[in-house]
N, C-alpha and C. Protein backbone atom coordinates (compact mmCIF):
# COMPACT_ATOMS: atom_id res chain seq x y z
N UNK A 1 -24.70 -9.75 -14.40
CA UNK A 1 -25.61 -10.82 -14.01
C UNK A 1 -26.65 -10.28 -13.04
N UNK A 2 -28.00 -10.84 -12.98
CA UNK A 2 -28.94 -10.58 -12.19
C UNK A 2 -28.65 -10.89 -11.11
N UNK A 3 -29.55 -10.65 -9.55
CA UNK A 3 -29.80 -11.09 -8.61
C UNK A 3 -29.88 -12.98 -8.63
N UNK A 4 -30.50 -13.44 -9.56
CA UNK A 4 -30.95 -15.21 -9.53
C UNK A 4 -29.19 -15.67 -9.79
N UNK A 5 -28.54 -15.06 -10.73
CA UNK A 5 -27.21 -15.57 -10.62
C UNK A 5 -26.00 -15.68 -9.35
N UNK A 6 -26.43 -14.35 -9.07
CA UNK A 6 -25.14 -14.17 -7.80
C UNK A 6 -25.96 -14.92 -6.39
N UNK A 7 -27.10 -14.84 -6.19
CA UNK A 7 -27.67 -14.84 -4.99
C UNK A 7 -28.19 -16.48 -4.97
N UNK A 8 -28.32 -16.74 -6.02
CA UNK A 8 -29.44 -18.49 -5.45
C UNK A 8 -28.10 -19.57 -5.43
N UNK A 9 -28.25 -19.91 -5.15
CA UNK A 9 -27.41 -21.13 -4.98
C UNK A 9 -27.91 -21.80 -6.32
N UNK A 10 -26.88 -22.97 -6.90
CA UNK A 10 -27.47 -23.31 -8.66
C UNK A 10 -26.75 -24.69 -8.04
N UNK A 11 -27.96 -25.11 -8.47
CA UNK A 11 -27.27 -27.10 -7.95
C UNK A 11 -27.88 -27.57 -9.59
N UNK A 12 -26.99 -28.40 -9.71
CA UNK A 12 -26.55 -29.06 -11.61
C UNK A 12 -27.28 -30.43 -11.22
N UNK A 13 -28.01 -31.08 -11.98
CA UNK A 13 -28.82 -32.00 -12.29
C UNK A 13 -28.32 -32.90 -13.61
N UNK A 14 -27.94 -33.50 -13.18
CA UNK A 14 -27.26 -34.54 -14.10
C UNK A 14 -28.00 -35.20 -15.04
N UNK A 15 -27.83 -35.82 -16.08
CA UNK A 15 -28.97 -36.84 -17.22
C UNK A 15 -28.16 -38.55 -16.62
N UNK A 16 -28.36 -39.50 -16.97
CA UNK A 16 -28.69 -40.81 -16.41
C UNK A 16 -27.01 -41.21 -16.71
N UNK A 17 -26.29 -40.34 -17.16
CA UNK A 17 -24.67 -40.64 -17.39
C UNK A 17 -24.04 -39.98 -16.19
N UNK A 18 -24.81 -39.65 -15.63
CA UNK A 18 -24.25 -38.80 -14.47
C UNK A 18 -22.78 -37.70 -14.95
N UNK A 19 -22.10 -37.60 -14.27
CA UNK A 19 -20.93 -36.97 -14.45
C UNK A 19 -19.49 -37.42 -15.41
N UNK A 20 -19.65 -36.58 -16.70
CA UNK A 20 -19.32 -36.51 -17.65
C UNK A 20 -17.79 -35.42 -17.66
N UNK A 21 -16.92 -35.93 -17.58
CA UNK A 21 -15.69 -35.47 -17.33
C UNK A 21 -15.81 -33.98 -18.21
N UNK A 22 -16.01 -34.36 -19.35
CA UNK A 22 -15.67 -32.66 -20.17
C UNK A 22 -17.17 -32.05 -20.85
N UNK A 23 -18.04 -32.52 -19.75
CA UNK A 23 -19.61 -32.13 -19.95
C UNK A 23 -19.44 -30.71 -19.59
N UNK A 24 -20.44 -30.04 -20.23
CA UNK A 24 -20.67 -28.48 -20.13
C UNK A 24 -20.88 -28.36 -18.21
N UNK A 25 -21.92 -29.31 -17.91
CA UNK A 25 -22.40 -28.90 -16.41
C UNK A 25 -20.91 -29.04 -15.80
N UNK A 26 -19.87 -29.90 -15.55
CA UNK A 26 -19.00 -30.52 -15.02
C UNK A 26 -17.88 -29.34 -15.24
N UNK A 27 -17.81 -28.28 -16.32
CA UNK A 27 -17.37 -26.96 -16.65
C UNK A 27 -17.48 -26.24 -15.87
N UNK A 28 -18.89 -26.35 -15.43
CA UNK A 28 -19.91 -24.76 -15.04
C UNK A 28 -19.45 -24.64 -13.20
N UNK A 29 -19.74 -25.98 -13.35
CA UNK A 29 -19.70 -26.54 -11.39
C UNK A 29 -17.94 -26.58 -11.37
N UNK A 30 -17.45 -26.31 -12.06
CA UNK A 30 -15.72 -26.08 -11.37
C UNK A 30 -15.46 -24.54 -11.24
N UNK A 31 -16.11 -23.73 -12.19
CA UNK A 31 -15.74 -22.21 -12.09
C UNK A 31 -16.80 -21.15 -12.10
N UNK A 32 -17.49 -22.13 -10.97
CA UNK A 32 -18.53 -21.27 -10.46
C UNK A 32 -18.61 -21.78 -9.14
N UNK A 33 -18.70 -20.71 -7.89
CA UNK A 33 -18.48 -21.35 -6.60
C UNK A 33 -19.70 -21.66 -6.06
N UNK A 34 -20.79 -21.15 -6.30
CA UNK A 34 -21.78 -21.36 -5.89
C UNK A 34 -22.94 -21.98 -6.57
N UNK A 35 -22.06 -23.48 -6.71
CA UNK A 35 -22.91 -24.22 -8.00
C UNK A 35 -22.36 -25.60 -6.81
N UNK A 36 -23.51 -26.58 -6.76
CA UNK A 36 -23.51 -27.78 -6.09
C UNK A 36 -23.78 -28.57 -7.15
N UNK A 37 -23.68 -30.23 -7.28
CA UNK A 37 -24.14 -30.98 -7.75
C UNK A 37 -25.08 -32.29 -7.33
N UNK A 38 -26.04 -32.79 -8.04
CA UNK A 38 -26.51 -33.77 -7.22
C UNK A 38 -25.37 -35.32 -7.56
N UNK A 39 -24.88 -35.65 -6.48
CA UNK A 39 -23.77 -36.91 -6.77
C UNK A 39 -24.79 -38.20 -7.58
N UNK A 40 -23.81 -38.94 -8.35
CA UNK A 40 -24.16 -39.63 -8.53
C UNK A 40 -25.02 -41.11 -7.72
N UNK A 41 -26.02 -41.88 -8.46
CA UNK A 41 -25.93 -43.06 -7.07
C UNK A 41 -25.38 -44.07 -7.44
N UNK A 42 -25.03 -44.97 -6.80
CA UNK A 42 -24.04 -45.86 -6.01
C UNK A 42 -25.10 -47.02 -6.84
N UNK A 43 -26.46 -47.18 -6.49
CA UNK A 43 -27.20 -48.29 -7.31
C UNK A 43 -28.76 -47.45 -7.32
N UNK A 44 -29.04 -48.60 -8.20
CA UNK A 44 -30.42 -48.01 -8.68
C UNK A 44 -30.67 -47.04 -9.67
N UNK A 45 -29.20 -46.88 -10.70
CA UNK A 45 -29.49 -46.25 -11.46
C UNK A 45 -30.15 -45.33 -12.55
N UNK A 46 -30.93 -46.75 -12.71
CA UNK A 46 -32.32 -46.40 -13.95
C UNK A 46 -33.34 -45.82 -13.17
N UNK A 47 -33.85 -45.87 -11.67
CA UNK A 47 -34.76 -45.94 -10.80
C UNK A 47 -35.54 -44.18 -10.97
N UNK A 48 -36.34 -44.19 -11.65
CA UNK A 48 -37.13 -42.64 -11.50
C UNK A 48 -36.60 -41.66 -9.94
N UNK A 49 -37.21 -43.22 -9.22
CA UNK A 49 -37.53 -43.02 -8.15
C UNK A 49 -36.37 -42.66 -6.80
N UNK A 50 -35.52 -43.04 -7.26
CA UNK A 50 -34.29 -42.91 -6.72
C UNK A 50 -33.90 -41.70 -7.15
N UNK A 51 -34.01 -41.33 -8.19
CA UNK A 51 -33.27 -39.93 -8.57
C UNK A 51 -33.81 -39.21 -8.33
N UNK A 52 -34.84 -38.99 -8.01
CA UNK A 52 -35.92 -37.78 -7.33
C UNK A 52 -35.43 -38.02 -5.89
N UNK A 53 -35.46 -38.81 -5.24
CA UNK A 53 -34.70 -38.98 -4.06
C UNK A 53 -33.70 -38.00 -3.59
N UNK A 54 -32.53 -38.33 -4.95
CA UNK A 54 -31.53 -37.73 -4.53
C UNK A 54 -31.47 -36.66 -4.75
N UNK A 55 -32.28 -36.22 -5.75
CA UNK A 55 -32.25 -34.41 -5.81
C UNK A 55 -32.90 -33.90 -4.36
N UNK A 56 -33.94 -34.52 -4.32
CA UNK A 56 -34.66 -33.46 -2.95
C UNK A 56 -33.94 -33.70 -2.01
N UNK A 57 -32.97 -34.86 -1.65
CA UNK A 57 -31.67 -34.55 -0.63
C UNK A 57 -30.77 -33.71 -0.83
N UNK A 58 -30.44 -33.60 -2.04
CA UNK A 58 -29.29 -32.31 -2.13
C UNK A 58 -30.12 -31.32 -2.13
N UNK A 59 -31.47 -31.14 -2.39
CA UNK A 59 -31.89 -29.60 -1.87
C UNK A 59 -31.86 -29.33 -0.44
N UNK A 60 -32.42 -30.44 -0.13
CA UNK A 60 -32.24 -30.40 1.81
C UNK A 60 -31.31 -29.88 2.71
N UNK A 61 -29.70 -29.86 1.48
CA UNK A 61 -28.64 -29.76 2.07
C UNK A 61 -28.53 -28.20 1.76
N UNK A 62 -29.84 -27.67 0.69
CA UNK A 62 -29.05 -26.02 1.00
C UNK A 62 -30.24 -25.26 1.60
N UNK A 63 -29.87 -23.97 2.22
CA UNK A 63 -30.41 -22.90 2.47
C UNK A 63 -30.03 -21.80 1.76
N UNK A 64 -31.76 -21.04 1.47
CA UNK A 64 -31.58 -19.86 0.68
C UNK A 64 -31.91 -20.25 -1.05
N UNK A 65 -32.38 -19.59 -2.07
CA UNK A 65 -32.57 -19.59 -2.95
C UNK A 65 -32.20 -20.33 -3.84
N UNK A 66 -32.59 -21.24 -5.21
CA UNK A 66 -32.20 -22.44 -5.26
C UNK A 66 -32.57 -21.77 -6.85
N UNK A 67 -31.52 -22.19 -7.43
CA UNK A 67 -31.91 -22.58 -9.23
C UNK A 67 -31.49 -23.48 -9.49
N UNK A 68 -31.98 -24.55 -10.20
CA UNK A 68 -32.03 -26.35 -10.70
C UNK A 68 -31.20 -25.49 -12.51
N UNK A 69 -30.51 -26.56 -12.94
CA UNK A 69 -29.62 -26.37 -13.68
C UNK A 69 -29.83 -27.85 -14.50
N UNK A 70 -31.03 -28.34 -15.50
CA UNK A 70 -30.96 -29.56 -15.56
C UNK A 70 -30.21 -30.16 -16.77
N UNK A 71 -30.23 -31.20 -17.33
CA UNK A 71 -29.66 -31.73 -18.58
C UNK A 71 -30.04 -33.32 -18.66
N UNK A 72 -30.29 -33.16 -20.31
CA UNK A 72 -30.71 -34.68 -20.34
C UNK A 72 -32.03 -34.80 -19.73
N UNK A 73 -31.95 -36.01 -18.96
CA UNK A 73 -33.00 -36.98 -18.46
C UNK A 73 -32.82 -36.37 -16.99
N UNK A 74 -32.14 -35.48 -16.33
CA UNK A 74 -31.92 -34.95 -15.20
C UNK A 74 -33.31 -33.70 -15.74
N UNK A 75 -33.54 -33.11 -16.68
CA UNK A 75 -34.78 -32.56 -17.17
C UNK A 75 -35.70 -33.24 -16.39
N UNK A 76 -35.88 -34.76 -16.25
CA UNK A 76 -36.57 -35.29 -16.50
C UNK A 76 -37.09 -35.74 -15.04
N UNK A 77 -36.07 -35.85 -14.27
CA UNK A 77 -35.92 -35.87 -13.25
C UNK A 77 -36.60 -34.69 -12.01
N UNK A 78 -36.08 -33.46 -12.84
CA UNK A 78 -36.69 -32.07 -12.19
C UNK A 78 -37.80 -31.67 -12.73
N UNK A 79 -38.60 -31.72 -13.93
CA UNK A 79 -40.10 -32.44 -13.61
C UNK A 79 -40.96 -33.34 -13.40
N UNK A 80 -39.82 -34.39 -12.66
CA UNK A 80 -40.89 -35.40 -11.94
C UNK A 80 -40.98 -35.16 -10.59
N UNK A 81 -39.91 -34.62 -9.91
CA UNK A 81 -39.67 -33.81 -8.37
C UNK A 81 -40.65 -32.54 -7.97
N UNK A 82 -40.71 -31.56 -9.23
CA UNK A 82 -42.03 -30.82 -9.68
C UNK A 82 -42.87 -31.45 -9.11
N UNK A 83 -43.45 -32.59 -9.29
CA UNK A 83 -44.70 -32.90 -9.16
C UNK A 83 -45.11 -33.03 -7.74
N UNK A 84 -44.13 -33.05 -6.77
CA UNK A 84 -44.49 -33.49 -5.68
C UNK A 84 -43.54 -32.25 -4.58
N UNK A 85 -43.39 -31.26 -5.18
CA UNK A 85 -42.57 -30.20 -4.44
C UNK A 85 -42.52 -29.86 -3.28
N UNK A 86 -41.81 -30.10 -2.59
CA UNK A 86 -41.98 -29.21 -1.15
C UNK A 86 -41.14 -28.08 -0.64
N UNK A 87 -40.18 -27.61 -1.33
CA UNK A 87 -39.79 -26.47 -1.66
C UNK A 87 -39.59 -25.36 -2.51
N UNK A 88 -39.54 -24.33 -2.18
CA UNK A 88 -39.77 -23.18 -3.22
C UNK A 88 -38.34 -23.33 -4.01
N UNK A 89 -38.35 -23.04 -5.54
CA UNK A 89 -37.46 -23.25 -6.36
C UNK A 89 -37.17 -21.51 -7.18
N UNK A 90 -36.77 -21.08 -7.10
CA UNK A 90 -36.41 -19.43 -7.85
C UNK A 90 -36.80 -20.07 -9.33
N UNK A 91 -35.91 -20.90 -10.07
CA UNK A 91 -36.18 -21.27 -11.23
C UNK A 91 -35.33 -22.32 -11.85
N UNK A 92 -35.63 -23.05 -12.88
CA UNK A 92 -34.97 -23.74 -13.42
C UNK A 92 -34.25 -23.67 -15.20
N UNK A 93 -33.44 -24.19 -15.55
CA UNK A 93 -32.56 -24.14 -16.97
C UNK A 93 -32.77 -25.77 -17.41
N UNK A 94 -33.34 -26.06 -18.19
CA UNK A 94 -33.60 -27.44 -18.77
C UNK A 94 -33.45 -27.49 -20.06
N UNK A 95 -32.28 -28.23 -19.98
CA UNK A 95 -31.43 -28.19 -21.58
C UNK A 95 -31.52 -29.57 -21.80
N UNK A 96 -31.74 -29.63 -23.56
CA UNK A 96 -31.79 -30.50 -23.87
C UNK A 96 -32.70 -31.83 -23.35
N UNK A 97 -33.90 -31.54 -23.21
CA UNK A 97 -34.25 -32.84 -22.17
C UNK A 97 -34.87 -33.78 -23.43
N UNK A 98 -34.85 -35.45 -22.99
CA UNK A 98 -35.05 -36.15 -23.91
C UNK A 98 -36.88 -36.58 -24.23
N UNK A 99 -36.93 -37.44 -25.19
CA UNK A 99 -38.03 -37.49 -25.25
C UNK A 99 -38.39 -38.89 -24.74
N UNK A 100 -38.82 -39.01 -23.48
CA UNK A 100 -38.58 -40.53 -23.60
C UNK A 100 -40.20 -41.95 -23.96
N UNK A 101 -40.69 -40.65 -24.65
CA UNK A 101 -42.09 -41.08 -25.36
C UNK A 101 -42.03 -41.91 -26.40
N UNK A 102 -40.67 -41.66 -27.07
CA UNK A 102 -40.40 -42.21 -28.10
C UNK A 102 -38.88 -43.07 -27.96
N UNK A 103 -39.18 -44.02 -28.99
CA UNK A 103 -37.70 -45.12 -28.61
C UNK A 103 -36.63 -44.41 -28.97
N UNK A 104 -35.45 -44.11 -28.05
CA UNK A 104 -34.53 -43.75 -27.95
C UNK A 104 -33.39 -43.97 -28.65
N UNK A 105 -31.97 -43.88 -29.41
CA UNK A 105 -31.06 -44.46 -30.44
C UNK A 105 -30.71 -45.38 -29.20
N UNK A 106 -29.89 -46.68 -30.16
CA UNK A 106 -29.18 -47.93 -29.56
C UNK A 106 -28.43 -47.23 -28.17
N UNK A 107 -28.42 -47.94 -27.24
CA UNK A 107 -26.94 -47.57 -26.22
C UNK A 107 -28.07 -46.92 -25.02
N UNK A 108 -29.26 -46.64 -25.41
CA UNK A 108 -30.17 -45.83 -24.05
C UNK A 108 -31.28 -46.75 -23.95
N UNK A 109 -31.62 -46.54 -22.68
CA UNK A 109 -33.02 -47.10 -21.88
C UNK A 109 -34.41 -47.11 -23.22
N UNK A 110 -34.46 -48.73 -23.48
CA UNK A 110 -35.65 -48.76 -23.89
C UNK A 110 -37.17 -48.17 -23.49
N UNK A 111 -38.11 -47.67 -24.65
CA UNK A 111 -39.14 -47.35 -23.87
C UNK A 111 -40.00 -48.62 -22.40
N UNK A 112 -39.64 -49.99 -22.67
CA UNK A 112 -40.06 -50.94 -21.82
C UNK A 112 -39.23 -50.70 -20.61
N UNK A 113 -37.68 -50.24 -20.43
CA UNK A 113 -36.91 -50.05 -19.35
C UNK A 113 -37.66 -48.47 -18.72
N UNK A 114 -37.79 -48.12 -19.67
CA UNK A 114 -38.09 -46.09 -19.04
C UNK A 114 -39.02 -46.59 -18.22
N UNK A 115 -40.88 -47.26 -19.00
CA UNK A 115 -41.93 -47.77 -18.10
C UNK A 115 -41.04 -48.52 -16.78
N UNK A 116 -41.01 -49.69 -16.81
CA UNK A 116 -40.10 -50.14 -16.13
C UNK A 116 -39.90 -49.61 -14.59
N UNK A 117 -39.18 -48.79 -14.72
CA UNK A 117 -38.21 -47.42 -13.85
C UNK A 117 -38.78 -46.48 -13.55
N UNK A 118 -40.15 -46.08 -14.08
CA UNK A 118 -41.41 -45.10 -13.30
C UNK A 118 -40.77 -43.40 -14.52
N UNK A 119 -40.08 -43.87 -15.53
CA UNK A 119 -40.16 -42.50 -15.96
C UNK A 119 -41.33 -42.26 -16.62
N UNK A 120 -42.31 -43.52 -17.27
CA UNK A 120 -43.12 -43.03 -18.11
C UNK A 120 -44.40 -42.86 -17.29
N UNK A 121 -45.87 -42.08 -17.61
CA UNK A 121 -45.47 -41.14 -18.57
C UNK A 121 -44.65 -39.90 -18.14
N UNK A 122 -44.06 -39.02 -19.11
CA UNK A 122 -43.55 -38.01 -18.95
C UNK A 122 -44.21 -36.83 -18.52
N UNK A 123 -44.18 -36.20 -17.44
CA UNK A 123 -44.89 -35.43 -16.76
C UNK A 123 -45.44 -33.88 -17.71
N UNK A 124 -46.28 -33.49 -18.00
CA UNK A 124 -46.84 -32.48 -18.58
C UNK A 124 -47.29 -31.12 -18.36
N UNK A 125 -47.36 -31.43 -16.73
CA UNK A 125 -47.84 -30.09 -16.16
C UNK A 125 -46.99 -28.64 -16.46
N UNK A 126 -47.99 -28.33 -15.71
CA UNK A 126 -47.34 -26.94 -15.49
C UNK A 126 -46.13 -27.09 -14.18
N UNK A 127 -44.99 -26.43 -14.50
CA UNK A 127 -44.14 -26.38 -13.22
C UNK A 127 -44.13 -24.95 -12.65
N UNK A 128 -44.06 -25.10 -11.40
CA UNK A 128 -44.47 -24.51 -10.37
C UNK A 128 -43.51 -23.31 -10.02
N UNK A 129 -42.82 -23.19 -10.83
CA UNK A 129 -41.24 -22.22 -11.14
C UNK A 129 -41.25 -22.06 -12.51
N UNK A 130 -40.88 -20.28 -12.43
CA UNK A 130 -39.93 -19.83 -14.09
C UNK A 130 -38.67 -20.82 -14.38
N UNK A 131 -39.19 -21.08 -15.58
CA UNK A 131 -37.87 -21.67 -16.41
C UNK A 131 -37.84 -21.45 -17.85
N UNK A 132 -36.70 -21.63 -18.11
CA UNK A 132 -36.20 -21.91 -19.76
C UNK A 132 -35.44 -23.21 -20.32
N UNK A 133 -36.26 -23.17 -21.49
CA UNK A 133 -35.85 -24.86 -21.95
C UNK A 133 -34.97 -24.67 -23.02
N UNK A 134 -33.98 -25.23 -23.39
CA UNK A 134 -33.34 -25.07 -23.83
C UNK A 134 -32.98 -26.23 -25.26
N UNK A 135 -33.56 -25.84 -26.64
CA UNK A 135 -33.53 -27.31 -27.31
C UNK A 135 -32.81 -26.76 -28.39
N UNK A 136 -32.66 -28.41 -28.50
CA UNK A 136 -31.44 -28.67 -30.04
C UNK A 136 -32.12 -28.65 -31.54
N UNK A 137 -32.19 -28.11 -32.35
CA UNK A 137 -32.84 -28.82 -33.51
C UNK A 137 -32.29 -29.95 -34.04
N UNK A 138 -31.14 -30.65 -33.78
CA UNK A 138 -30.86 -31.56 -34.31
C UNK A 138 -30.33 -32.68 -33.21
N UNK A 139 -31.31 -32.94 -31.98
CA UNK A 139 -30.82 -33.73 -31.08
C UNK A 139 -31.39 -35.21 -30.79
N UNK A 140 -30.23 -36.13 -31.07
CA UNK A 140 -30.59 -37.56 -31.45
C UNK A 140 -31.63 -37.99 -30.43
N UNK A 141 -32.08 -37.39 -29.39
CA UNK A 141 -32.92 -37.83 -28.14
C UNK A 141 -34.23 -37.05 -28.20
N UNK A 142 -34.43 -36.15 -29.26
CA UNK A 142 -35.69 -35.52 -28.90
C UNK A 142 -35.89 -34.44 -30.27
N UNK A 143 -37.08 -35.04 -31.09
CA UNK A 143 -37.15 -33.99 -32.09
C UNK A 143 -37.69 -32.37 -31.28
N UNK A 144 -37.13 -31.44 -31.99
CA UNK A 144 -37.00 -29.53 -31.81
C UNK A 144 -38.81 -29.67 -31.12
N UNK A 145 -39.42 -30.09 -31.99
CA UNK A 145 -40.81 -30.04 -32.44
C UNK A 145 -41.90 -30.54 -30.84
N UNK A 146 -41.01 -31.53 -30.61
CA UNK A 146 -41.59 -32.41 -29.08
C UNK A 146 -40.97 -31.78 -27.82
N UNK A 147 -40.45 -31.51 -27.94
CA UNK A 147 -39.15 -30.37 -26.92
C UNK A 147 -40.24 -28.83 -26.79
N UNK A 148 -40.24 -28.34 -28.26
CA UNK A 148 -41.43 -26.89 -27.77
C UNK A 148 -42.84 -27.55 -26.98
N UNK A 149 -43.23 -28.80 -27.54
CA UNK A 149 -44.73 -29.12 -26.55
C UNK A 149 -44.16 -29.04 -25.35
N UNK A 150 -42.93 -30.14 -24.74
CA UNK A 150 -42.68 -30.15 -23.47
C UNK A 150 -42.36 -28.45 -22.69
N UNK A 151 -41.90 -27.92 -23.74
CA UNK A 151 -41.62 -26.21 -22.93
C UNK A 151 -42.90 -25.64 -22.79
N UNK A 152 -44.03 -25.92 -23.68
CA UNK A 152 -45.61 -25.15 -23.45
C UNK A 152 -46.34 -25.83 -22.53
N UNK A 153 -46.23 -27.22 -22.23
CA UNK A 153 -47.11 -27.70 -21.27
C UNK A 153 -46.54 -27.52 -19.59
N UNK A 154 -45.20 -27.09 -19.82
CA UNK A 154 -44.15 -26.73 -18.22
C UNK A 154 -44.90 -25.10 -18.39
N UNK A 155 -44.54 -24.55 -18.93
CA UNK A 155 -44.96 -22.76 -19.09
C UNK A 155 -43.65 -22.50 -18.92
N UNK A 156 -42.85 -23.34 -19.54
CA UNK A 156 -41.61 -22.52 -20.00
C UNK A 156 -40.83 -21.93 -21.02
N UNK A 157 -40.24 -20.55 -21.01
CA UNK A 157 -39.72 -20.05 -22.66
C UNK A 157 -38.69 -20.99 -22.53
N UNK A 158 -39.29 -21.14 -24.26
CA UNK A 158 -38.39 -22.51 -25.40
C UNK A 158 -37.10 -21.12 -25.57
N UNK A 159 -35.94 -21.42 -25.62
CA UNK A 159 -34.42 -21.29 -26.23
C UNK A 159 -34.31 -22.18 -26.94
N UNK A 160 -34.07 -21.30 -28.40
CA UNK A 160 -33.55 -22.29 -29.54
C UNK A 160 -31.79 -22.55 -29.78
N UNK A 161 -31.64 -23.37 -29.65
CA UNK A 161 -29.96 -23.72 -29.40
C UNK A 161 -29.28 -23.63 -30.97
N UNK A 162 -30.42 -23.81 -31.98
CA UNK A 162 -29.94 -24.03 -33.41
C UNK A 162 -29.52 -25.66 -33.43
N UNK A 163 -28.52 -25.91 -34.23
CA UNK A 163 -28.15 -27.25 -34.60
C UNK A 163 -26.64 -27.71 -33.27
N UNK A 164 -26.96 -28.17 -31.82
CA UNK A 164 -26.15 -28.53 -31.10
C UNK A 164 -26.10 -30.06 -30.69
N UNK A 165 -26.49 -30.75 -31.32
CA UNK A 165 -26.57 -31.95 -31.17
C UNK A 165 -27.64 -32.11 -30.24
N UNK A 166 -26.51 -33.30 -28.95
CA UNK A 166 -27.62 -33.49 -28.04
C UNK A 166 -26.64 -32.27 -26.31
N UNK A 167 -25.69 -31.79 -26.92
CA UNK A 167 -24.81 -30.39 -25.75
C UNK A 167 -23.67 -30.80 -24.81
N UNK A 168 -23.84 -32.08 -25.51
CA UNK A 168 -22.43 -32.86 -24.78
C UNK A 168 -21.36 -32.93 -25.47
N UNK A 169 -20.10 -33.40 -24.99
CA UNK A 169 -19.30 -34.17 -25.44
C UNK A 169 -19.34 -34.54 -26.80
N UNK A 170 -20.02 -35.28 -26.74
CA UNK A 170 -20.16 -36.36 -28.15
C UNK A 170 -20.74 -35.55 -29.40
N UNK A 171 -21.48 -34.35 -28.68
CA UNK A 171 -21.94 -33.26 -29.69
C UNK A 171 -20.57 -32.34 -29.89
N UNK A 172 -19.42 -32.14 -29.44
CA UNK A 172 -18.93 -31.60 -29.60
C UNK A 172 -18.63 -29.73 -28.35
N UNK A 173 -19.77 -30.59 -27.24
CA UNK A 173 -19.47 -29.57 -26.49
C UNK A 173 -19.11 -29.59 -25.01
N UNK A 174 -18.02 -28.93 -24.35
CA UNK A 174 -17.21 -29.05 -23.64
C UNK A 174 -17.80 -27.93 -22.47
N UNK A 175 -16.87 -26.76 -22.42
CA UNK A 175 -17.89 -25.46 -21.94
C UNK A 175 -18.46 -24.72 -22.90
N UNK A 176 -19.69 -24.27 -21.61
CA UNK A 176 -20.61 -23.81 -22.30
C UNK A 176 -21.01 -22.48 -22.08
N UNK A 177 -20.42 -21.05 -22.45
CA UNK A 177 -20.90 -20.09 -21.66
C UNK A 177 -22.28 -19.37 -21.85
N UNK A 178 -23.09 -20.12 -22.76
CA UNK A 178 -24.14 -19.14 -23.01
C UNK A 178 -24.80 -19.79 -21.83
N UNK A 179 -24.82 -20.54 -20.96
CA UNK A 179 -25.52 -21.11 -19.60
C UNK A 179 -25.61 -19.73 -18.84
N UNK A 180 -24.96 -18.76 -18.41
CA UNK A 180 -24.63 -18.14 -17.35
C UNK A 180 -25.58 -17.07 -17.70
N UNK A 181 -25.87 -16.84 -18.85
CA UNK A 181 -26.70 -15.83 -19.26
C UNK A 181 -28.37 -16.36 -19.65
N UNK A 182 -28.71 -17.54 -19.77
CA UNK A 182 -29.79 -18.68 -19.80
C UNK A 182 -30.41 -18.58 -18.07
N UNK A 183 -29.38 -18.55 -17.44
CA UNK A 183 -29.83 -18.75 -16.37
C UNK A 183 -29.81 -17.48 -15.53
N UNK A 184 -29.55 -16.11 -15.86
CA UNK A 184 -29.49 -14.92 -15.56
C UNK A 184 -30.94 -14.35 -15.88
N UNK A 185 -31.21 -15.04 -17.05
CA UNK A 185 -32.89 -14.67 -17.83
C UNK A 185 -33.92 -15.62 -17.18
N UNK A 186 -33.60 -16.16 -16.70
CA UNK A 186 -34.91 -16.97 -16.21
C UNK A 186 -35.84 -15.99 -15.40
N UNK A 187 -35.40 -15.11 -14.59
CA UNK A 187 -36.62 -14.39 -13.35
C UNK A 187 -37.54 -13.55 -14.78
């Protein structure tokens, strides 16, 4: 492993399910010691605005080199925090992030709830840190196709995952070790 693995501290960024008992991140953050998580909140769930909150508090809480570890709508989260940065970030891993441009399957935040909740629109810039995005070709939250725009308009290298669903659970995935090496390549 590189220097960004052993040396930065890697805090896990959750998607809007927060903590997912046999989720890949929930894997990574038990057998890895120097992996934090941002906790779930208590209320305000849907709130953009709240969850940017709580990430830049759990950054607050570390010193020293920082890699963001995102998933889901926690993607989504760590380029909306992007936008308003006040600390230096080594780099980020953004897997799977959704599309929330487009209406989502039954059971998730309508596009009227996303507006709503300050996610829309979905942020486009350039982010201000190396990263790698990490997409599904076959993920119920975000066609392959809308996932490479979102990796070219961040300036981040697209990782093609092949056919992994959406990298959870429900896709069939539990741990995940190609993370450790995703996030070894980022510098």
């Amino acid at each position: 492993m590189n220097a960004t693995f052993h040396e930065a501290a890697i805090l896990m960024v959750p998607g809007l399910r927060d903590h997912v008992e046999d989720h890949w991140q929930t894997h990574f953050a038990e057998t890895h010691a120097n992996v934090r998580t941002v906790p779930p909140l208590q209320r305000d769930k849907l709130d953009r605005a709240a969850r940017v909150a709580a990430l830049d508090a759990e950054l607050a809480q570390i010193e020293g080199p920082v890699v963001l570890v995102a998933h889901s709508a926690g993607v989504m989260i760590t380029a909306h925090w992007a936008l308003r940065q006040r600390r230096k970030i080594r780099g980020a891993l953004l897997v799977t992030p959704p599309d929330f441009d487009a209406p989502l399957p039954e059971g998730y935040p309508t596009l009227d709830e996303l507006r709503l909740h300050g996610w829309l629109p979905t942020p486009r810039e350039r982010l201000p840190f190396p990263c790698v995005v990490a997409a599904s070709r076959n993920d119920p939250l975000a066609r392959f196709e809308r996932v490479a725009d979102m990796a070219r308009d961040w300036g981040a290298r697209l990782h093609d995952l092949g056919e992994v669903g959406h990298m959870n659970p429900a896709s069939g995935f539990g741990e995940w070790r190609e993370a450790e090496r995703l996030i070894a390549a980022i510098d």
